[in-house]
Protein backbone atom coordinates (compact mmCIF):
# COMPACT_ATOMS: atom_id res chain seq x y z
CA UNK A 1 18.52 -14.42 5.25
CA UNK A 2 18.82 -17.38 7.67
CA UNK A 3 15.07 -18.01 7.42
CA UNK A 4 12.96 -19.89 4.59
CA UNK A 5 10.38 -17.70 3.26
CA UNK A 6 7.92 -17.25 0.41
CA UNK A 7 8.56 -15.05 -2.28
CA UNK A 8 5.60 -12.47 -3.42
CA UNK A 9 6.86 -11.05 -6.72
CA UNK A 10 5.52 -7.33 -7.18
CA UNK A 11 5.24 -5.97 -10.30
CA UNK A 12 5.57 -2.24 -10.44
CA UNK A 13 3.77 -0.79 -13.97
CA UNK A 14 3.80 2.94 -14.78
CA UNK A 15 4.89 5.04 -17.74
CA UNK A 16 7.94 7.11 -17.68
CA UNK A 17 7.05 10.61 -15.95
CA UNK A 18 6.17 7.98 -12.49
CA UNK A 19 9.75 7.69 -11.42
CA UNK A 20 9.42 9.18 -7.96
CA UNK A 21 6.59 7.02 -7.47
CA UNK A 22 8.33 4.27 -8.76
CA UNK A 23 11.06 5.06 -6.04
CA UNK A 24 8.36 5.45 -3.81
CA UNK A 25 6.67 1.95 -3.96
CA UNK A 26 9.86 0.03 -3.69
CA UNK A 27 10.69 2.11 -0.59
CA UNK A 28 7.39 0.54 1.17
CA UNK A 29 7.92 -2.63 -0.04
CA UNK A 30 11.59 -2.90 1.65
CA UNK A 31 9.98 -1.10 4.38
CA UNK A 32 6.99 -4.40 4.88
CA UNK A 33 10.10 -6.58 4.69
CA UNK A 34 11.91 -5.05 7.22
CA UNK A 35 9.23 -5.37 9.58
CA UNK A 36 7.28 -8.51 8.60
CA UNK A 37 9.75 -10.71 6.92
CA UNK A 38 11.23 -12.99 9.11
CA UNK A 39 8.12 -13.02 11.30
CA UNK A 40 5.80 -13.90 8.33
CA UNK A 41 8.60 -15.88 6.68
CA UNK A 42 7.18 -13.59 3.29
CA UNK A 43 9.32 -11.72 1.45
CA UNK A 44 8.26 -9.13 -1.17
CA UNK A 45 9.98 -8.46 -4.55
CA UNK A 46 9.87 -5.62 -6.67
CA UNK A 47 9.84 -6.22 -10.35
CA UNK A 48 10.48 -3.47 -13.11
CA UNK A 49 11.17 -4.21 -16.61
CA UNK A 50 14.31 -1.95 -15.76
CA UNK A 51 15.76 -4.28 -13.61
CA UNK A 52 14.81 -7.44 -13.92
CA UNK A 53 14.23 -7.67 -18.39
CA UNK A 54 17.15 -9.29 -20.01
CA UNK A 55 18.14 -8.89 -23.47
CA UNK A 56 16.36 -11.21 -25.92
CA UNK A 57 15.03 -11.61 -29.52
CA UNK A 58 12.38 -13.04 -31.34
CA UNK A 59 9.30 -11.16 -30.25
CA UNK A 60 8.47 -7.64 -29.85
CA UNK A 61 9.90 -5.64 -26.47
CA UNK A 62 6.71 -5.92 -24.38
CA UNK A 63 6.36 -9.39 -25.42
CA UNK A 64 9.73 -10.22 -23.93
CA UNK A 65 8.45 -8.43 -20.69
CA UNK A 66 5.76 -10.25 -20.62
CA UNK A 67 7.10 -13.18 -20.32
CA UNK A 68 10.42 -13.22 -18.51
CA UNK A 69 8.64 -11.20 -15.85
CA UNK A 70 5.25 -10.47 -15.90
CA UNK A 71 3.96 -14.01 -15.72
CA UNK A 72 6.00 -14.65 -12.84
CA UNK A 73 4.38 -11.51 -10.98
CA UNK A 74 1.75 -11.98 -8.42
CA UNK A 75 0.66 -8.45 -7.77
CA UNK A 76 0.95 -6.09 -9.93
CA UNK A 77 1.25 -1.63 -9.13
CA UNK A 78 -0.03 0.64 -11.29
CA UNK A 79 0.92 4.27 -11.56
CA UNK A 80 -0.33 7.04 -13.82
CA UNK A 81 0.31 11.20 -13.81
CA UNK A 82 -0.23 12.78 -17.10
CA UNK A 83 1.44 9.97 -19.35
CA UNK A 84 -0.12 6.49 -21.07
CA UNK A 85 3.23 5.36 -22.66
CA UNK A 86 4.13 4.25 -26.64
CA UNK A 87 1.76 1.76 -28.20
CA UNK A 88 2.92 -1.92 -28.28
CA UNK A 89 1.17 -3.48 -31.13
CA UNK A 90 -1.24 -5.40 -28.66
CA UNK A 91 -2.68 -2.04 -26.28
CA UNK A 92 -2.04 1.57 -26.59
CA UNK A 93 1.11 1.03 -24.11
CA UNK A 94 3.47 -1.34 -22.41
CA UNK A 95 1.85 -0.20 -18.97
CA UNK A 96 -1.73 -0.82 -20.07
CA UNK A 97 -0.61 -4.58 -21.89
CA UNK A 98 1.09 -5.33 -18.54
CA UNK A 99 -2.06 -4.38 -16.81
CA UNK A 100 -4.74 -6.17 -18.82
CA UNK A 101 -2.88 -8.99 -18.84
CA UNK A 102 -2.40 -9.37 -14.95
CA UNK A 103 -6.03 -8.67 -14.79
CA UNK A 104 -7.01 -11.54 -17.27
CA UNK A 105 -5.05 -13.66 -14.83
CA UNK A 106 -7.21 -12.81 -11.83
CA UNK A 107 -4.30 -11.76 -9.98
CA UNK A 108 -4.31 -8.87 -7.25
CA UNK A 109 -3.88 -5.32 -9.41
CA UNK A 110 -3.56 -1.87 -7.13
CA UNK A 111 -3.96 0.77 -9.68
CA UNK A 112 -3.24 4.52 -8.47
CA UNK A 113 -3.85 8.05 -10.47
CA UNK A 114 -2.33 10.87 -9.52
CA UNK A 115 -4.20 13.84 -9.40
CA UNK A 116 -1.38 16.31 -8.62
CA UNK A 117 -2.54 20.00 -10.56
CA UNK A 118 -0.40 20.18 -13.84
CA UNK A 119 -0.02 23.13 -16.02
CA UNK A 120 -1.72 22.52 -19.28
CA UNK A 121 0.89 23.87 -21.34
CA UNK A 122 3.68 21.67 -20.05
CA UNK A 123 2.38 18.14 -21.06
CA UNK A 124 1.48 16.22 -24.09
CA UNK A 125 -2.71 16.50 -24.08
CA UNK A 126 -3.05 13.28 -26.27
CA UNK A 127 -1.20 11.14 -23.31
CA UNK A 128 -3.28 13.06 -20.53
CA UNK A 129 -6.42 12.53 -22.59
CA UNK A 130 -5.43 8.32 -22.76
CA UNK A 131 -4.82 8.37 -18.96
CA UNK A 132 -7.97 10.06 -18.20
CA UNK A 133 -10.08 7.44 -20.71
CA UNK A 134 -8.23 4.44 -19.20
CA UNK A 135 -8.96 6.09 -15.51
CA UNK A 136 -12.53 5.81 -16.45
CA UNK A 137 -12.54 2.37 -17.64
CA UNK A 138 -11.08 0.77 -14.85
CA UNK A 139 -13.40 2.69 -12.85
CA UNK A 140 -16.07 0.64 -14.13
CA UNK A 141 -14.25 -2.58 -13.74
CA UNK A 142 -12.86 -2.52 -9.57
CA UNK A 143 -11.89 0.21 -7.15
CA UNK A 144 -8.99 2.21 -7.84
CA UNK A 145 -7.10 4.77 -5.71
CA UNK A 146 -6.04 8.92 -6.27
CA UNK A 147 -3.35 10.66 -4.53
CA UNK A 148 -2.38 14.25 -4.26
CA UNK A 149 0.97 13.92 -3.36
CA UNK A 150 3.96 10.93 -2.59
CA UNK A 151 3.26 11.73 0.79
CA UNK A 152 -0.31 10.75 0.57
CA UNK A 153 0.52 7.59 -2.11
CA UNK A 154 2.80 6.49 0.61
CA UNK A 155 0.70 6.29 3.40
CA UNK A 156 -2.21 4.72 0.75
CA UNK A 157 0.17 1.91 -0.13
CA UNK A 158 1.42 1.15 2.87
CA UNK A 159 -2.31 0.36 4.32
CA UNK A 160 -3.52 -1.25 1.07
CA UNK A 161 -0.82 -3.15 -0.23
CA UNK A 162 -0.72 -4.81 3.73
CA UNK A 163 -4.03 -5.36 2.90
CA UNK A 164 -3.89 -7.10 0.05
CA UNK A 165 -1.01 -9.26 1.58
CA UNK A 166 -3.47 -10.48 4.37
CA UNK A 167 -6.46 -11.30 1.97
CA UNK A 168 -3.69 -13.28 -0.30
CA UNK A 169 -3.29 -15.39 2.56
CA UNK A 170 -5.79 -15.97 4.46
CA UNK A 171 -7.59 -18.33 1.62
CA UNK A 172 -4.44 -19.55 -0.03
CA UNK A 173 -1.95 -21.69 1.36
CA UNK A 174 2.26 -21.79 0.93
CA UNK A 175 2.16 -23.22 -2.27
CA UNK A 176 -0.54 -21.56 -4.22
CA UNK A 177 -3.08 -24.14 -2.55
CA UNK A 178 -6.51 -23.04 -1.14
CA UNK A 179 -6.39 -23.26 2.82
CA UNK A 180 -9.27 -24.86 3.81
CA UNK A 181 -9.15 -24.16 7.01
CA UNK A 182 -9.33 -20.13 6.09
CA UNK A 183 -6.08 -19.44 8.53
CA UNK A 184 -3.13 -17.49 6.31
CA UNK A 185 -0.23 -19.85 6.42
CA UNK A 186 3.32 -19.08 4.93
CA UNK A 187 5.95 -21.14 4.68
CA UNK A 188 3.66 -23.53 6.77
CA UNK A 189 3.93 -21.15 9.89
CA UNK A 190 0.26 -19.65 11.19
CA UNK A 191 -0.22 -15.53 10.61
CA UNK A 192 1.37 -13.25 13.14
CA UNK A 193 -0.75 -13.75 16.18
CA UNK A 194 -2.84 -10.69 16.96
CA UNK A 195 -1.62 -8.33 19.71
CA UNK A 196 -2.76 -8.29 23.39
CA UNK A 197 -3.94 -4.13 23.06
CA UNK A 198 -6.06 -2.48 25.96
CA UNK A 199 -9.60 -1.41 24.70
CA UNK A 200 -9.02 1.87 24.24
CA UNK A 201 -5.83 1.37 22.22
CA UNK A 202 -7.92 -1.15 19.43
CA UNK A 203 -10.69 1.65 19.57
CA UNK A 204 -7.91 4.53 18.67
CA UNK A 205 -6.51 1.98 16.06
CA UNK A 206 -9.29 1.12 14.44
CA UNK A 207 -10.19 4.58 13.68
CA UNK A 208 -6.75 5.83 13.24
CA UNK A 209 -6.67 3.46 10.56
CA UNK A 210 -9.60 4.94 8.61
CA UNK A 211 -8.06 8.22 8.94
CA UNK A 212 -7.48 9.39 5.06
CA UNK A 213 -3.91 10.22 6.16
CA UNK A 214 -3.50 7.89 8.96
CA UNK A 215 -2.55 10.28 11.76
CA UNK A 216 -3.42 11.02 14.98
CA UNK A 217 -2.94 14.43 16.56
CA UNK A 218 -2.51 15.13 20.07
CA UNK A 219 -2.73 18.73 21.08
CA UNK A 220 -1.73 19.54 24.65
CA UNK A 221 -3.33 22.78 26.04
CA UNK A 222 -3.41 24.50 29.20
CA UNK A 223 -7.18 23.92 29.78
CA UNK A 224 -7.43 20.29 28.13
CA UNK A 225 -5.62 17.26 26.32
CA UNK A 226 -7.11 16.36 22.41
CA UNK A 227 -6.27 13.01 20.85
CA UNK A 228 -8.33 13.30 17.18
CA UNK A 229 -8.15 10.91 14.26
CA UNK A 230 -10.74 10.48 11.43
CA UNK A 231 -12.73 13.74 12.40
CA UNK A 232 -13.28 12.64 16.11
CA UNK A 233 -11.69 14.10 19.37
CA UNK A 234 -12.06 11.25 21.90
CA UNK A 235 -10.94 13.40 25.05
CA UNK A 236 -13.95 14.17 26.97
CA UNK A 237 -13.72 18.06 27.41
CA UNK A 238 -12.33 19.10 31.12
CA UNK A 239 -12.55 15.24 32.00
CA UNK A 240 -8.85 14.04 33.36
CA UNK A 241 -8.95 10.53 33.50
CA UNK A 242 -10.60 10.38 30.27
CA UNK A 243 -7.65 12.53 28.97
CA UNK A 244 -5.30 10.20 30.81
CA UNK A 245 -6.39 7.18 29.05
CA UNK A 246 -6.42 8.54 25.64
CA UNK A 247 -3.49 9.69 26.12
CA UNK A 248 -1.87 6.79 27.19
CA UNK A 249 -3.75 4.45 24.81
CA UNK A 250 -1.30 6.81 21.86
CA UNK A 251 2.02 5.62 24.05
CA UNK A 252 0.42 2.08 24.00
CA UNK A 253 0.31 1.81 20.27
CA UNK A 254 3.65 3.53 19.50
CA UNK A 255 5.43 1.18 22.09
CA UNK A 256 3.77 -1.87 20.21
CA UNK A 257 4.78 -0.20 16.80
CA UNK A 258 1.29 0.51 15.92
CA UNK A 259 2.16 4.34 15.26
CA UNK A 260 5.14 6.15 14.64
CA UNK A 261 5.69 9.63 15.77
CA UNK A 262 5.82 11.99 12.91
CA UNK A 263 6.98 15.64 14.57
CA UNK A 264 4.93 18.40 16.71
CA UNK A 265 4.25 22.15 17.12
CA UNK A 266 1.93 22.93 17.43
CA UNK A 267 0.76 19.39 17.97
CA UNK A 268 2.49 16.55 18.07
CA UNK A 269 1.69 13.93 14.97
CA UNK A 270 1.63 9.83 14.84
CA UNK A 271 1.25 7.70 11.94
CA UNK A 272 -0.32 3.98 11.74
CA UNK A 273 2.64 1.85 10.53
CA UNK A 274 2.35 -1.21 8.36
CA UNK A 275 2.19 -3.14 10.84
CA UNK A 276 -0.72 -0.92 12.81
CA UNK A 277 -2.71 -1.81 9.66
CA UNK A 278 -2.07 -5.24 9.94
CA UNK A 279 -3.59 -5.04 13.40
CA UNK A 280 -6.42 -2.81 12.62
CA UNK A 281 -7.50 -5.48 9.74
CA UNK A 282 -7.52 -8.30 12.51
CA UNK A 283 -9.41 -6.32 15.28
């Protein structure tokens, strides 16, 4: 790695019709690393009982889990479709224990339902019926996210989950310790230093970012330019510089690596990256 750097340990929770998702969350994790690592001197870990449990005796499965992993977890992923999972003598299933448990220990917990149509006849109703009563409970105890798709899960976690990263560190220190000072330090080096943007860019950012799919569309026509995001076209109709700064304010952010370009036809799409949430949060 070359680079000292503190380790975040994530664990991901979910029972076993989640794997995709699973997949999914590890994919944006690697992806925060690739981008943020060495700069933040952070690195991220995924944690699943699948690969990081080792065989031992003594105490019942989730037990084991428990502590050879979960303890050491500082954020913790939670997944659910239409399964709860296999009671463990303590909760109704490993991935509930595993979340009660990381909650007790007033540690960061991202919980995420999916609420992808299923056909009635093709799961177990008992395990749909425990998801949907544990959905409702945690309603009443935080905030808690729903996704139609991986597509839209993706672009969820990679806002939150940077989100949660930032709030992590801006009142605790390197080791654990609470930064007085209320600047996010890692490894003892400041945050990544906000970025020099023009004002038009942090406007387009800002609401980019609380786009529910984090796009923005730009739609070239014959009669005008569009750049929309969140429900708002900020091209003034028939006006060209106005059209000219929007539309350079979109090359602006993608240059910085505030939005990626995502395709076109009949309009071309950009995403807000990780790192374009980052920004947004410090604007």
């Amino acid at each position: 790695m070359g680079y000292q750097a503190t380790v975040l340990n994530i664990m991901i929770a979910s029972p076993g019709d989640t794997n995709e998702e699973r997949q999914l969350v590890r994919q944006v994790i690697h992806e925060w690393n690739s981008v943020h690592a060495e700069d933040r001197k952070l690195v991220l870990m995924p944690v699943g009982w699948e690969s990081h449990a080792s065989p031992e005796m003594g105490d019942r499965p989730q037990g084991i889990i428990n502590k050879q992993i979960l303890k050491e977890c500082d954020i913790l992923i939670g997944l659910f479709w239409t399964r709860f999972g296999s009671p463990t003598g303590v909760a109704d299933s490993g991935t509930e224990e595993e979340i009660r448990e990381h909650i007790e220990g007033k540690k960061p917990t991202l919980l995420y339902f999916s609420s992808a149509p299923v056909v009635p006849d093709s799961i177990d109703q008992d395990q749909y019926a425990a998801v949907k009563r544990f959905r409702k409970e945690m309603q009443g105890l935080g905030l808690l996210a729903t996704y139609d798709s991986t597509t839209e899960l993706q672009t969820l976690l990679t806002r939150q989950l940077a989100q949660t990263i930032n709030r992590i560190f801006k009142r605790m220190g390197p080791n654990g310790n609470q930064n007085g000072s209320g600047d996010a330090l890692v490894g003892g080096a400041p945050r990544t230093q906000g970025i020099d943007l023009s004002e038009t860019a942090k406007e387009l950012l800002r609401e980019a970012a609380h786009d529910r799919k984090g796009q923005v569309l730009v739609l070239s026509l014959i009669t005008s330019d569009h750049v929309q995001t969140n429900g708002r076209d900020f091209v003034v109709r028939g006006d060209v510089r106005s059209s000219a700064n929007w539309l350079s304010a979109v090359q602006e952010l993608q240059r910085r690596g505030l939005l990626e370009y995502h395709g076109g036809t009949p309009h071309e799409v950009f995403r807000v990256t990780s790192r374009g949430y980052e920004q947004a949060d410090n604007l």
